[in-house]
N, C-alpha and C. Protein backbone atom coordinates (compact mmCIF):
# COMPACT_ATOMS: atom_id res chain seq x y z
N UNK A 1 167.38 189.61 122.08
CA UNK A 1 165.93 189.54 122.22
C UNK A 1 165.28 188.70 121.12
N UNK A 2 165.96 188.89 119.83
CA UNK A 2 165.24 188.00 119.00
C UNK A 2 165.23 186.68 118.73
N UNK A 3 166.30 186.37 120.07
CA UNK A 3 166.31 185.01 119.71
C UNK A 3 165.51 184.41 121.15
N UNK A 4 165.20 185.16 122.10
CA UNK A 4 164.12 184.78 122.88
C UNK A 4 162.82 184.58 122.26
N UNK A 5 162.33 185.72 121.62
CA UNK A 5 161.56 185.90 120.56
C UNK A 5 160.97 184.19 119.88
N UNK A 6 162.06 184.08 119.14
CA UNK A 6 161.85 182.76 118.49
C UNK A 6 161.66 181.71 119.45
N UNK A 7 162.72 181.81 120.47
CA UNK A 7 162.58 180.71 121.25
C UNK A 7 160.75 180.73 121.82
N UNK A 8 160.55 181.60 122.02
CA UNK A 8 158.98 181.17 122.35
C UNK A 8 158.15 180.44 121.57
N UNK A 9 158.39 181.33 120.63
CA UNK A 9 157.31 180.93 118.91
C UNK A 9 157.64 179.26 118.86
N UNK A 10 158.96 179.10 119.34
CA UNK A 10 159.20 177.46 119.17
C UNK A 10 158.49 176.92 120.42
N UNK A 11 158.55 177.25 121.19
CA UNK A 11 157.95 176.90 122.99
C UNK A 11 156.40 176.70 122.36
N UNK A 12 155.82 178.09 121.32
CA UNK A 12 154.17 177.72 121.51
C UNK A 12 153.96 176.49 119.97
N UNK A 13 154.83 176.36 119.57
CA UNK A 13 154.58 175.43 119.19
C UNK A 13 154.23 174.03 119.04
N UNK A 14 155.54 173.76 119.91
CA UNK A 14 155.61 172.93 120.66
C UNK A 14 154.41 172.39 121.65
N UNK A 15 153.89 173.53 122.10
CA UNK A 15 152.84 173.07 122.95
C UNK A 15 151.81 172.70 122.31
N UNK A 16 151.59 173.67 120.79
CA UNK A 16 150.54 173.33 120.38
C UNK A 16 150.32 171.89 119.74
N UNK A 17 151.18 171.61 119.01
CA UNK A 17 151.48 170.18 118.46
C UNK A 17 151.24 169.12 119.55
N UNK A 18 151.54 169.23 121.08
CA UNK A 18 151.49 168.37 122.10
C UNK A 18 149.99 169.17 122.61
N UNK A 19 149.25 169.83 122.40
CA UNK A 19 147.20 169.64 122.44
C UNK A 19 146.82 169.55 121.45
N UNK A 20 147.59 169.83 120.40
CA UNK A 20 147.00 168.77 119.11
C UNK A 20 147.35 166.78 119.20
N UNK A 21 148.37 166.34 119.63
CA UNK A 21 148.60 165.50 119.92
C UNK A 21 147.53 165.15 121.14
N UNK A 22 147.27 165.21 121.69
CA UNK A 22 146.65 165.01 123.16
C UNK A 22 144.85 164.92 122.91
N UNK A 23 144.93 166.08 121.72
CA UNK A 23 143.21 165.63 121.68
C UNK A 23 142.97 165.00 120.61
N UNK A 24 143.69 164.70 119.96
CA UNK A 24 144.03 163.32 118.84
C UNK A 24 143.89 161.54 119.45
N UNK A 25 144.87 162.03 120.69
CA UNK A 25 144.42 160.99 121.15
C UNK A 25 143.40 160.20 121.76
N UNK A 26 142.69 161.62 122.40
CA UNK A 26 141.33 161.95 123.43
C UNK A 26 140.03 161.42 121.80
N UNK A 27 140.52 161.91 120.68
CA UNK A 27 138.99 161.09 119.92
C UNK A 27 139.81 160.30 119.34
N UNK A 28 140.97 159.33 119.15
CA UNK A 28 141.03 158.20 118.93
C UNK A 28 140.65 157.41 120.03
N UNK A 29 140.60 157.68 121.07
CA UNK A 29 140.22 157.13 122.30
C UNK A 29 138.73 156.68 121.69
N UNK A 30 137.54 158.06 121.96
CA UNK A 30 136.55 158.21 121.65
C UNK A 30 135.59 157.30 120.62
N UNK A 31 136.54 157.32 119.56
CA UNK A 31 136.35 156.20 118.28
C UNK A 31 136.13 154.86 118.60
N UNK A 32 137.15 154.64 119.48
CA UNK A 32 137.47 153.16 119.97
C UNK A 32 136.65 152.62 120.40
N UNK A 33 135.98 153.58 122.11
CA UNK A 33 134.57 153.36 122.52
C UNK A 33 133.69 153.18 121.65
N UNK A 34 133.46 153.71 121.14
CA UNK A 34 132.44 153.75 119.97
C UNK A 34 132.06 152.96 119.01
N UNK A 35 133.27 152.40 118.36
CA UNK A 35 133.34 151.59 117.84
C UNK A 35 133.18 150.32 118.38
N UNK A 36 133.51 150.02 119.80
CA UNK A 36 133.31 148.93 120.77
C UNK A 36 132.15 148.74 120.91
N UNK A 37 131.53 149.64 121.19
CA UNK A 37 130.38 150.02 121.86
C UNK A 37 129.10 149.14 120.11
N UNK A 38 129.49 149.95 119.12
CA UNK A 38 128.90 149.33 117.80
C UNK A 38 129.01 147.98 117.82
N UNK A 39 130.23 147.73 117.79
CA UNK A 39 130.00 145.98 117.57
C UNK A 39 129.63 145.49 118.65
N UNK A 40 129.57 145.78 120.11
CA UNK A 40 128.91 145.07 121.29
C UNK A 40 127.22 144.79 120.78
N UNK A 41 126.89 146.01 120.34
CA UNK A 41 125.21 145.84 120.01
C UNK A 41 125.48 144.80 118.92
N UNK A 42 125.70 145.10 117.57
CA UNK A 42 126.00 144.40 116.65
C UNK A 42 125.63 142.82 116.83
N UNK A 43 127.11 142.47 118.19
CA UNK A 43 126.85 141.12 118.58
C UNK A 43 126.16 140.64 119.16
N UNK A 44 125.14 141.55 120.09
CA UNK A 44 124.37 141.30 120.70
C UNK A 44 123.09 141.31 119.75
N UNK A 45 122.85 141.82 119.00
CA UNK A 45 121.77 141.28 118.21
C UNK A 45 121.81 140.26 117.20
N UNK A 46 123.27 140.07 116.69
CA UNK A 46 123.24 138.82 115.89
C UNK A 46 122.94 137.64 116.66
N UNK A 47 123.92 137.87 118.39
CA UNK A 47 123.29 136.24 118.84
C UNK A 47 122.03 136.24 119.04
N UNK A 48 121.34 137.25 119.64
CA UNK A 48 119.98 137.21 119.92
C UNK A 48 119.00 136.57 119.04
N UNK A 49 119.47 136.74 117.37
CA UNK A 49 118.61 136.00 115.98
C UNK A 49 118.83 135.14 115.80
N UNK A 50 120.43 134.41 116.07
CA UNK A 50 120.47 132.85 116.31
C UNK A 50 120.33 132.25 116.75
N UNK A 51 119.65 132.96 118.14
CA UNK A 51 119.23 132.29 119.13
C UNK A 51 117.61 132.08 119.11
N UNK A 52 117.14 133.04 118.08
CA UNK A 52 115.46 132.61 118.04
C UNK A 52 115.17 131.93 117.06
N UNK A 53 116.27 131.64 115.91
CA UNK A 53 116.40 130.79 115.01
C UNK A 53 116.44 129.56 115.38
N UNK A 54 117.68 129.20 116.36
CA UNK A 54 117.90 127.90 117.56
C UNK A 54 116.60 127.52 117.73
N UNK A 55 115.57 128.10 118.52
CA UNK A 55 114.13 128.12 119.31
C UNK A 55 113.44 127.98 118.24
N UNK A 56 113.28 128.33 116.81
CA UNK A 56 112.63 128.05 115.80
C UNK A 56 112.60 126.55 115.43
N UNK A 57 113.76 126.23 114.89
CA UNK A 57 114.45 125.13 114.42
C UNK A 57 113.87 123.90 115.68
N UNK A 58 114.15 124.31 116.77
CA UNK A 58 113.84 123.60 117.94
C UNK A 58 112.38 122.67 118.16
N UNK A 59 111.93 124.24 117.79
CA UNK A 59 109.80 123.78 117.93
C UNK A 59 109.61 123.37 116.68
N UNK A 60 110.61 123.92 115.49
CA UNK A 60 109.91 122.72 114.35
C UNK A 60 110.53 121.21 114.47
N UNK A 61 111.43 121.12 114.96
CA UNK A 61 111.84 119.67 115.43
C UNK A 61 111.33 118.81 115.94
N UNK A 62 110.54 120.06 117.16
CA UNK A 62 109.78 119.04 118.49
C UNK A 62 108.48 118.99 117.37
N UNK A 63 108.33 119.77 116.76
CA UNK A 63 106.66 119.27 115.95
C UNK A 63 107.04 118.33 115.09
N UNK A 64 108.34 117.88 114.52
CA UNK A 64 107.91 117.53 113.44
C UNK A 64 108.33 115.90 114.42
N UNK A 65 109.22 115.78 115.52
CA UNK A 65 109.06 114.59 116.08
C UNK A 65 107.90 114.15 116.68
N UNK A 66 107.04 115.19 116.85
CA UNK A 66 105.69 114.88 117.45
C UNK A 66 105.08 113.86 116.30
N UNK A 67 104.79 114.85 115.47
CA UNK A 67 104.31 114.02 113.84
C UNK A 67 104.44 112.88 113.61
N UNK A 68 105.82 112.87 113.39
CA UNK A 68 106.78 111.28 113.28
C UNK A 68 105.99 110.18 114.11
N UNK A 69 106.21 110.34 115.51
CA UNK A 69 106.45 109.42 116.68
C UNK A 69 104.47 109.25 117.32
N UNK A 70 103.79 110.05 116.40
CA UNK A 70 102.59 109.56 116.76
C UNK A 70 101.85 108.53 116.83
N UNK A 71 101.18 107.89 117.50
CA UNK A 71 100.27 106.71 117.32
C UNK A 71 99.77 106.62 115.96
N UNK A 72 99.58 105.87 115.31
CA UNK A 72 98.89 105.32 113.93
C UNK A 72 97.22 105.52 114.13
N UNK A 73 96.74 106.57 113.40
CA UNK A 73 95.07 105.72 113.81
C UNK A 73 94.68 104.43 112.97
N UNK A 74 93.95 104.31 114.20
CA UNK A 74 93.14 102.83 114.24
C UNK A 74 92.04 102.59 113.93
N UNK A 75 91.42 101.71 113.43
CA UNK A 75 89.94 101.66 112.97
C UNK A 75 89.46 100.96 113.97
N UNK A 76 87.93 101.08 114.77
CA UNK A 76 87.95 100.03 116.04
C UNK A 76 87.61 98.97 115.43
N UNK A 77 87.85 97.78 115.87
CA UNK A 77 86.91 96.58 115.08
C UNK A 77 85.69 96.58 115.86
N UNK A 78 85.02 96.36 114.84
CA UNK A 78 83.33 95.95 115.41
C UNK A 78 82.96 95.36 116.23
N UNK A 79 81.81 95.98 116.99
CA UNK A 79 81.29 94.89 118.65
C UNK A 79 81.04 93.77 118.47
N UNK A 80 80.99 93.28 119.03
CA UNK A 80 80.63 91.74 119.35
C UNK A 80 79.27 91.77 119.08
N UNK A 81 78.54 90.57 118.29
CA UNK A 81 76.71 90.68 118.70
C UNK A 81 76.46 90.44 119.94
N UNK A 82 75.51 91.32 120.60
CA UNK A 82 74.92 90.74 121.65
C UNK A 82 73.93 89.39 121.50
N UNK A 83 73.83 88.28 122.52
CA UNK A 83 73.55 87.31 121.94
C UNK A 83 72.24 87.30 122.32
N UNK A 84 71.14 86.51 121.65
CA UNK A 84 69.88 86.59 121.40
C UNK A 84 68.67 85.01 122.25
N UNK A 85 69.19 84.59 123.46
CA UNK A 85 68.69 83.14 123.25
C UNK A 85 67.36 83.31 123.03
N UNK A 86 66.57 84.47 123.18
CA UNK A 86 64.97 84.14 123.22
C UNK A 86 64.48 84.21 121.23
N UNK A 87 65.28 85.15 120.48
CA UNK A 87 64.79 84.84 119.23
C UNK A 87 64.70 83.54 118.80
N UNK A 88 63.47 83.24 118.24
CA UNK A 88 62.88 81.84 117.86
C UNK A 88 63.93 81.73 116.61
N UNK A 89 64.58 80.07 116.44
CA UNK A 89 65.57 80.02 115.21
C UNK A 89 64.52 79.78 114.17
N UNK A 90 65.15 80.28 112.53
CA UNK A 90 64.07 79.82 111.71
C UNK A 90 63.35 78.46 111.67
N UNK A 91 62.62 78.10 111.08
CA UNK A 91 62.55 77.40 110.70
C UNK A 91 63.30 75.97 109.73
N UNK A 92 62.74 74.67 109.12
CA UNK A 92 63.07 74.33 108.10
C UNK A 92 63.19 75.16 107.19
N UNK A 93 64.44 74.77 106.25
CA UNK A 93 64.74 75.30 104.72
C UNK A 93 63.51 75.27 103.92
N UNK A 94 63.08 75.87 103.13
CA UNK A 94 62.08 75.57 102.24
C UNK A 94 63.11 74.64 101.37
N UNK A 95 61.69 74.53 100.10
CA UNK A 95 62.94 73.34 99.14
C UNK A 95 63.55 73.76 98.40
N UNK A 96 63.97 75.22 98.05
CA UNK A 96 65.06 75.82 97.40
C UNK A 96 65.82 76.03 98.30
N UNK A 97 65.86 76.03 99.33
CA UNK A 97 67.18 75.71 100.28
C UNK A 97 66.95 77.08 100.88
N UNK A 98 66.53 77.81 100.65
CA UNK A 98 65.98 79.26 101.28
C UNK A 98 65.52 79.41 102.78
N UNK A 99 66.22 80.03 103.93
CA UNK A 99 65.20 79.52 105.49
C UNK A 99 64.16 80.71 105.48
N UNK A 100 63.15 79.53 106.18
CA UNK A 100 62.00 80.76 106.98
C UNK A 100 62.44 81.27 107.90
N UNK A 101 62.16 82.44 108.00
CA UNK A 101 62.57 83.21 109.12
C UNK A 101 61.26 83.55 110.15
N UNK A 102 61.82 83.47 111.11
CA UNK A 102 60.45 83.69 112.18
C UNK A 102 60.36 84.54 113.06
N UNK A 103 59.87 85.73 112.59
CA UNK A 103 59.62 87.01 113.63
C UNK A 103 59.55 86.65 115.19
N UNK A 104 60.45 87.11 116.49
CA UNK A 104 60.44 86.95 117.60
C UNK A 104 59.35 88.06 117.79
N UNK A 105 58.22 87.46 118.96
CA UNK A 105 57.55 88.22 119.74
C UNK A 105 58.15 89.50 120.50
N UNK A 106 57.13 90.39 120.70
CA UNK A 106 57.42 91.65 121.68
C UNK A 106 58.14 92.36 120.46
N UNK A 107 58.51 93.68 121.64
CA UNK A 107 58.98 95.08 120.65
C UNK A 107 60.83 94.96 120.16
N UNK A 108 61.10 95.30 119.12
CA UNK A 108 62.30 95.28 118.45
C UNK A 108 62.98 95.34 119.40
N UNK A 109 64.47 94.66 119.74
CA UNK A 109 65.66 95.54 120.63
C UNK A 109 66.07 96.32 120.03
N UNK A 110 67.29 97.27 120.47
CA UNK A 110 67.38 98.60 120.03
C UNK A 110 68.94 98.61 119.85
N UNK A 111 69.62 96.98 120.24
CA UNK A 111 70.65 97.23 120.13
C UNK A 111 71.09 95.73 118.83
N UNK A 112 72.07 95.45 118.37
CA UNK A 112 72.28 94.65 117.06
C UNK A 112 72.00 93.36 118.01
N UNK A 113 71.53 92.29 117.77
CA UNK A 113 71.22 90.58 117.95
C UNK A 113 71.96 89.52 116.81
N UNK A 114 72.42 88.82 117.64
CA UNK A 114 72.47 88.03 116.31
C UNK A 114 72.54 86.40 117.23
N UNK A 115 72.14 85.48 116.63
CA UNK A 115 72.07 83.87 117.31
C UNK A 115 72.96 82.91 115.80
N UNK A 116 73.88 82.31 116.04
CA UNK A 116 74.40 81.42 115.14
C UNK A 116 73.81 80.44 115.34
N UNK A 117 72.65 80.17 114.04
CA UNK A 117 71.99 78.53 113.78
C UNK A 117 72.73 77.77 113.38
N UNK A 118 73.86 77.84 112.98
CA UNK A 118 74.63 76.51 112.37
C UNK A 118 76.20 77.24 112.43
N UNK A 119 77.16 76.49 113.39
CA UNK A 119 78.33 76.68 113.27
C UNK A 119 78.83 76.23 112.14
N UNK A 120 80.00 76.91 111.25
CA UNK A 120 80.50 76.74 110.24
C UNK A 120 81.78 76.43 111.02
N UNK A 121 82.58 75.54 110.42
CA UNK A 121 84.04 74.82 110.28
C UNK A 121 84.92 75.05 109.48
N UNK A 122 84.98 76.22 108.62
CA UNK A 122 85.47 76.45 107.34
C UNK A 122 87.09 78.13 107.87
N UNK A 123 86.94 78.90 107.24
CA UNK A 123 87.69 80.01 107.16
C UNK A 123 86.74 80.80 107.92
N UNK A 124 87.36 82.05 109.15
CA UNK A 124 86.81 82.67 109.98
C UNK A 124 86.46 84.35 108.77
N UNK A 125 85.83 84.58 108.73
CA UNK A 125 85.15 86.13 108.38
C UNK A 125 85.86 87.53 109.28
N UNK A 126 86.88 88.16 108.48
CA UNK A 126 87.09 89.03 109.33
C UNK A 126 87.28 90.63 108.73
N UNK A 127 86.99 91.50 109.25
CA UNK A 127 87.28 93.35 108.79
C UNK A 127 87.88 93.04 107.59
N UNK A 128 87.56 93.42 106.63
CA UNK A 128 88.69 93.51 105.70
C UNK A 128 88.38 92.26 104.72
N UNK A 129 88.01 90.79 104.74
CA UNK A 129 87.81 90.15 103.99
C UNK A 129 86.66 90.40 102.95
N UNK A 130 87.27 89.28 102.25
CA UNK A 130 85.97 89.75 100.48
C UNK A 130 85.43 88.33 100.68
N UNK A 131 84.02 88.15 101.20
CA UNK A 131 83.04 87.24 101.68
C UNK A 131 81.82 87.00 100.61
N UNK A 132 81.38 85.94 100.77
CA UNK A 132 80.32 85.83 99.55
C UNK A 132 79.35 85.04 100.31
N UNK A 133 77.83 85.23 100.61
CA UNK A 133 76.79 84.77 101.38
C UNK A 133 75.80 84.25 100.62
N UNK A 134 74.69 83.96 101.25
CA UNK A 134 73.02 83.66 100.41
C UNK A 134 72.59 84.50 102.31
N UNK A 135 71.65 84.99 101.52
CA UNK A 135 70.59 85.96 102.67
C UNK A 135 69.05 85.73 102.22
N UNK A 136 68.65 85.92 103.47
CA UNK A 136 66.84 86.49 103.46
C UNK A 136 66.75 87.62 104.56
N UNK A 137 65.88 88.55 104.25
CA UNK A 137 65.79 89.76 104.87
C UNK A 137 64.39 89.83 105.18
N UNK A 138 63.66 89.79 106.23
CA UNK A 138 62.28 90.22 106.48
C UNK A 138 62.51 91.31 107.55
N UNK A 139 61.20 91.99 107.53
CA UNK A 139 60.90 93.01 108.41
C UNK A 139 60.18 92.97 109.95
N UNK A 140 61.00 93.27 110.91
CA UNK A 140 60.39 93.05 111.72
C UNK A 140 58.80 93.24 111.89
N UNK A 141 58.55 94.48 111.60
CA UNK A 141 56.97 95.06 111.93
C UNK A 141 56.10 94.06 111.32
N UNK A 142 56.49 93.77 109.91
CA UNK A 142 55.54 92.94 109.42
C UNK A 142 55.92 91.36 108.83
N UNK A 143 56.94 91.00 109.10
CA UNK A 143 57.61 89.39 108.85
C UNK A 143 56.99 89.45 107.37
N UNK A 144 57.25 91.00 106.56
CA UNK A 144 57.10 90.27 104.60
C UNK A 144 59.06 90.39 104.33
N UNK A 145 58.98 89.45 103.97
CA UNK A 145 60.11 89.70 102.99
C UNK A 145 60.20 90.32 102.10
N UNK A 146 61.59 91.20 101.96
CA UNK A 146 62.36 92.17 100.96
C UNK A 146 62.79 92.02 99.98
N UNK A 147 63.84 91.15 100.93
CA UNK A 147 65.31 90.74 99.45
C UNK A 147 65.30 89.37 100.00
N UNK A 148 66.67 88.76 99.30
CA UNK A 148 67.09 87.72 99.30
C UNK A 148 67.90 87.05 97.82
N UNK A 149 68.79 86.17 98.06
CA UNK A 149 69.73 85.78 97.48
C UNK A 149 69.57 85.08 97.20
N UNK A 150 68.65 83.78 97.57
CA UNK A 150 68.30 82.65 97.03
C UNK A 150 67.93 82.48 95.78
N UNK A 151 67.97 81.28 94.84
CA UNK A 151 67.17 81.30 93.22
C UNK A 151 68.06 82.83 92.66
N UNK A 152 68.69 82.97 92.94
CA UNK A 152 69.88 84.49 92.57
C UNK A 152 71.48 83.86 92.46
N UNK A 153 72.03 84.57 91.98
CA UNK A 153 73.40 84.82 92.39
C UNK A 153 74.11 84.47 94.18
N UNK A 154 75.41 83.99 94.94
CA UNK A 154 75.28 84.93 96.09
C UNK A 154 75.92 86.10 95.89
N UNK A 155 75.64 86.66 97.42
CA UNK A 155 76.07 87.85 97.27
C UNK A 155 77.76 88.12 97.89
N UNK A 156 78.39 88.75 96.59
CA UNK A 156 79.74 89.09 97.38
C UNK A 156 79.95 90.57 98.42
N UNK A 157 81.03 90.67 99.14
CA UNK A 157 80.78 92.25 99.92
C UNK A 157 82.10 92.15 100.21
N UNK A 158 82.82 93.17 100.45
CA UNK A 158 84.40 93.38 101.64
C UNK A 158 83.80 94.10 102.72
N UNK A 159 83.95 92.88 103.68
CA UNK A 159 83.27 93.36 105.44
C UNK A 159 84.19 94.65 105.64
N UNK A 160 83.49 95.18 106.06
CA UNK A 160 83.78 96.60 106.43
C UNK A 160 84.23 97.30 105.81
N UNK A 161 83.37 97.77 104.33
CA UNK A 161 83.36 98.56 103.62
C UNK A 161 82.42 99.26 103.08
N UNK A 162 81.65 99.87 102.85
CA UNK A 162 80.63 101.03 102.79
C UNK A 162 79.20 100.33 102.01
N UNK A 163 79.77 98.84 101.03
CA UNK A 163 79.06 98.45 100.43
C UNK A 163 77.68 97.85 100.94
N UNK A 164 77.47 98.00 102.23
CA UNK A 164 76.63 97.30 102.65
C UNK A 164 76.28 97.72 104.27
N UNK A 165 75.30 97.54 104.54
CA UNK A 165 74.50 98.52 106.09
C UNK A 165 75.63 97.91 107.24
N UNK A 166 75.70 99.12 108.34
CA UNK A 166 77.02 98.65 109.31
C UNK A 166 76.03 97.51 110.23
N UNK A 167 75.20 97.12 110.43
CA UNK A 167 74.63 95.96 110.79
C UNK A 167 75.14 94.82 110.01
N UNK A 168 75.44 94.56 108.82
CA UNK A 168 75.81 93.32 108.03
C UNK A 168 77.52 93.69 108.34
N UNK A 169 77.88 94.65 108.44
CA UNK A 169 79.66 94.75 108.97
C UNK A 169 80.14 94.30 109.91
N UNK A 170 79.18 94.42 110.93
CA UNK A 170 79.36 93.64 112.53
C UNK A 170 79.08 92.67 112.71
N UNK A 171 77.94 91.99 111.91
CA UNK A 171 77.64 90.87 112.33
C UNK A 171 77.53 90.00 111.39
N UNK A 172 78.37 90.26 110.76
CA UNK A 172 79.42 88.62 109.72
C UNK A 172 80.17 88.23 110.32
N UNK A 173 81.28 89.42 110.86
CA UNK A 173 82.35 89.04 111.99
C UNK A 173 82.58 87.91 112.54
N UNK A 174 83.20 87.31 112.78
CA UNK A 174 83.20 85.87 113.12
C UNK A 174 82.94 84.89 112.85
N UNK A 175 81.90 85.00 111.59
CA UNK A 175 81.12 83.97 111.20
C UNK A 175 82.33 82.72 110.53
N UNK A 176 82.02 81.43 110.12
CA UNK A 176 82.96 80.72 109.82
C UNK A 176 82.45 79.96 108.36
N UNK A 177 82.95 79.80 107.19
CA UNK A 177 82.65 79.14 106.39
C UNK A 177 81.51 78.05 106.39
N UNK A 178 80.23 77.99 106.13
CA UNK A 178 79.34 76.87 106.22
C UNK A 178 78.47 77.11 107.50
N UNK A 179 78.60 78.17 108.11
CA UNK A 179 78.09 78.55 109.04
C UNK A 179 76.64 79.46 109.07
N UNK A 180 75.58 79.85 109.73
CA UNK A 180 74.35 80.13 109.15
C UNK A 180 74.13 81.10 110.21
N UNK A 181 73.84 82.67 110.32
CA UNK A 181 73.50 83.52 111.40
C UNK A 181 72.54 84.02 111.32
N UNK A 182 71.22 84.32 112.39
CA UNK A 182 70.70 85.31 112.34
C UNK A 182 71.19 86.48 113.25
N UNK A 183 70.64 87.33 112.10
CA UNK A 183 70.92 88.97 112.86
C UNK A 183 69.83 89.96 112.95
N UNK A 184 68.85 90.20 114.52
CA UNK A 184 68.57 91.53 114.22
C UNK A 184 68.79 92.59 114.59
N UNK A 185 68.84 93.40 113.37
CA UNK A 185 69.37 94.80 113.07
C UNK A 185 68.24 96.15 113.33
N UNK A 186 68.93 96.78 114.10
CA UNK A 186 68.05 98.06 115.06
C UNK A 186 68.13 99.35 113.51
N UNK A 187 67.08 99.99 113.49
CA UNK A 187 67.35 101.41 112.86
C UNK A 187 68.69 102.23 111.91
N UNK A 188 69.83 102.10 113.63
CA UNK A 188 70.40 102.78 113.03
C UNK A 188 71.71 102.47 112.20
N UNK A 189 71.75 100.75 111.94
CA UNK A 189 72.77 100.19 111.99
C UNK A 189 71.95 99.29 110.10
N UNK A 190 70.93 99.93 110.83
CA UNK A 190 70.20 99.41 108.90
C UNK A 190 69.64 100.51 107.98
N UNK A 191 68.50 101.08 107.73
CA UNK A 191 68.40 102.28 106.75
C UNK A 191 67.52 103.40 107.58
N UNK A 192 67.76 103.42 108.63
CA UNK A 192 67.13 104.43 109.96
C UNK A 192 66.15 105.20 109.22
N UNK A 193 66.12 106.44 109.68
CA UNK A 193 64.82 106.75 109.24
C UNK A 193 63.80 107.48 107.99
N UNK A 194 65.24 106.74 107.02
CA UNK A 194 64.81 107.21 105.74
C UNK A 194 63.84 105.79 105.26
N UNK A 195 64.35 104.91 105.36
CA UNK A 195 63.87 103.74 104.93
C UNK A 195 64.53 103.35 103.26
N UNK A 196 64.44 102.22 102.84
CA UNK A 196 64.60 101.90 101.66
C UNK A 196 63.50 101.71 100.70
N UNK A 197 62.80 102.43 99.84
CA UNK A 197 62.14 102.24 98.72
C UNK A 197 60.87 101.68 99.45
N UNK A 198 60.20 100.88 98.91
CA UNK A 198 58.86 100.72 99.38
C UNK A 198 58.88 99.49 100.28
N UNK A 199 59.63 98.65 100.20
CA UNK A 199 59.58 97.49 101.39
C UNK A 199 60.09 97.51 102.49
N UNK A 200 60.65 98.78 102.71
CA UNK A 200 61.50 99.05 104.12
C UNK A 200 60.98 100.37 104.44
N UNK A 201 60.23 100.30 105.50
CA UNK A 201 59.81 101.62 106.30
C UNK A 201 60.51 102.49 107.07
N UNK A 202 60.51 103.48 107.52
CA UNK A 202 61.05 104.39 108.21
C UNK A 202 61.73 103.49 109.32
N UNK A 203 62.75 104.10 109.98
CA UNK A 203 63.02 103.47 111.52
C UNK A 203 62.40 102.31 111.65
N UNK A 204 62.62 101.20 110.75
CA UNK A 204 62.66 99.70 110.30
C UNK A 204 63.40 98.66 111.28
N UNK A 205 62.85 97.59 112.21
CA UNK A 205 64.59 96.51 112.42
C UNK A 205 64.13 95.58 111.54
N UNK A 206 65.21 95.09 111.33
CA UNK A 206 65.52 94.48 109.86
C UNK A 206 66.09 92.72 110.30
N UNK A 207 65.60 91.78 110.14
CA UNK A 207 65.71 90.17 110.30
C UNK A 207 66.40 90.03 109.18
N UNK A 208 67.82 89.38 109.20
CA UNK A 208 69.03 88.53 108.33
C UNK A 208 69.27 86.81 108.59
N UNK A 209 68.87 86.22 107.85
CA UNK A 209 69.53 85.16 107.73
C UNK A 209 70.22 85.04 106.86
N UNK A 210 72.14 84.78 106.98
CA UNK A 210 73.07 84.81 106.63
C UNK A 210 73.79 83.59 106.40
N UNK A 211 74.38 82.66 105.35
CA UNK A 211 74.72 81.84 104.97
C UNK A 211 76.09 82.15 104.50
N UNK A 212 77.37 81.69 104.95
CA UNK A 212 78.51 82.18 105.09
C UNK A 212 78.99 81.18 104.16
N UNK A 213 79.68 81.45 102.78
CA UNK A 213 79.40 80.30 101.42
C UNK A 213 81.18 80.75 101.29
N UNK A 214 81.70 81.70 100.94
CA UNK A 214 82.66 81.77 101.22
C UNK A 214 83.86 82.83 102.07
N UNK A 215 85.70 82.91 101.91
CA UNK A 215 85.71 83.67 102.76
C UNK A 215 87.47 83.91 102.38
N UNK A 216 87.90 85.21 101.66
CA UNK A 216 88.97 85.47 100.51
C UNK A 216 89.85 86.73 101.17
């Protein structure tokens, strides 16, 4: 009997070691999942961040080729004068070489004028050049003169630069060395409706005769 005895005690042993074995295996199993299961998310969120990193990198690319590959701005060049045949041309030079200027009848135009009295043959006037003139300036409303350059210095300027009313910016343009323009200038393209000091009134047009002396 006692060795049936034992023989069991060995039998439940045996068994037990084989459901200890068995559910050893059942959570190494368990682990495995689990552990699978961890790094599945894991990887699934690391690609997911390199992938909005990708999409980051992407739109700063596309912006910064946008940037790159943009048009240049442009400055427009200045209109053309509209041309003037009915303004009366000055007159003779006085004898300092100075012209009369001669107020055209009826009400100011409203847009820039200008008539070339004397084609010049010399160097063309363009955006950007450093030009040197002789001027006379009268007022439309009342044909007194302002300024002027004559018995003076001339005057130097860089066309199209702040130094001077955008009426004298537009309509040097073209002018040619030795060449002589009148220009009249509307309001807003001369000292609109502040006016200049006491010889220039409010919302003023403004008469230029322009003597195109040189052109750098």
């Amino acid at each position: 009997m006692p060795t049936d005895k034992r023989q069991r005690q060995k039998q439940g042993r045996v068994e037990r070691l084989a459901a200890e074995r068995a559910a050893a295996k059942r959570a190494g199993r368990r682990r495995r999942v689990i552990t699978t299961l961890v790094i599945g998310v894991v990887t699934l969120g690391v690609l997911g961040l390199l992938s909005q990193l990708g999409s980051d990198d992407g739109d700063d690319q596309a912006s910064d080729d946008s940037t790159t590959t943009a048009p240049p701005t442009t400055v427009a060049a200045p209109p053309e004068c509209t041309p003037a045949p009915d303004i009366a041309p000055t007159s003779a030079p006085a004898p300092d070489g100075k012209p009369v200027v001669t107020v055209p009848e009826g009400s100011p135009p409203p847009e820039l004028q200008c008539t070339d009295l004397r084609t010049g043959e010399g160097a063309e006037a363009e955006t950007g050049s450093m030009v040197e003139v002789n001027y006379v300036g009268v007022s439309y409303s009342t044909g007194a003169e302002f300024d002027t350059s004559y018995g003076k210095d001339p005057f130097p300027f860089e066309l199209g630069a702040a130094g001077v009313i955008p009426g004298w910016n537009q309509g040097v343009v073209g002018m040619k060395v030795g060449g002589q323009r009148q220009l009249v200038i509307p309001p807003d393209l001369a000292y609109g409706e502040t006016g200049q000091g006491e010889d220039i009134g409010p919302n003023e047009t403004l008469i230029f005769v322009i003597e195109l002396l040189s052109v750098a």
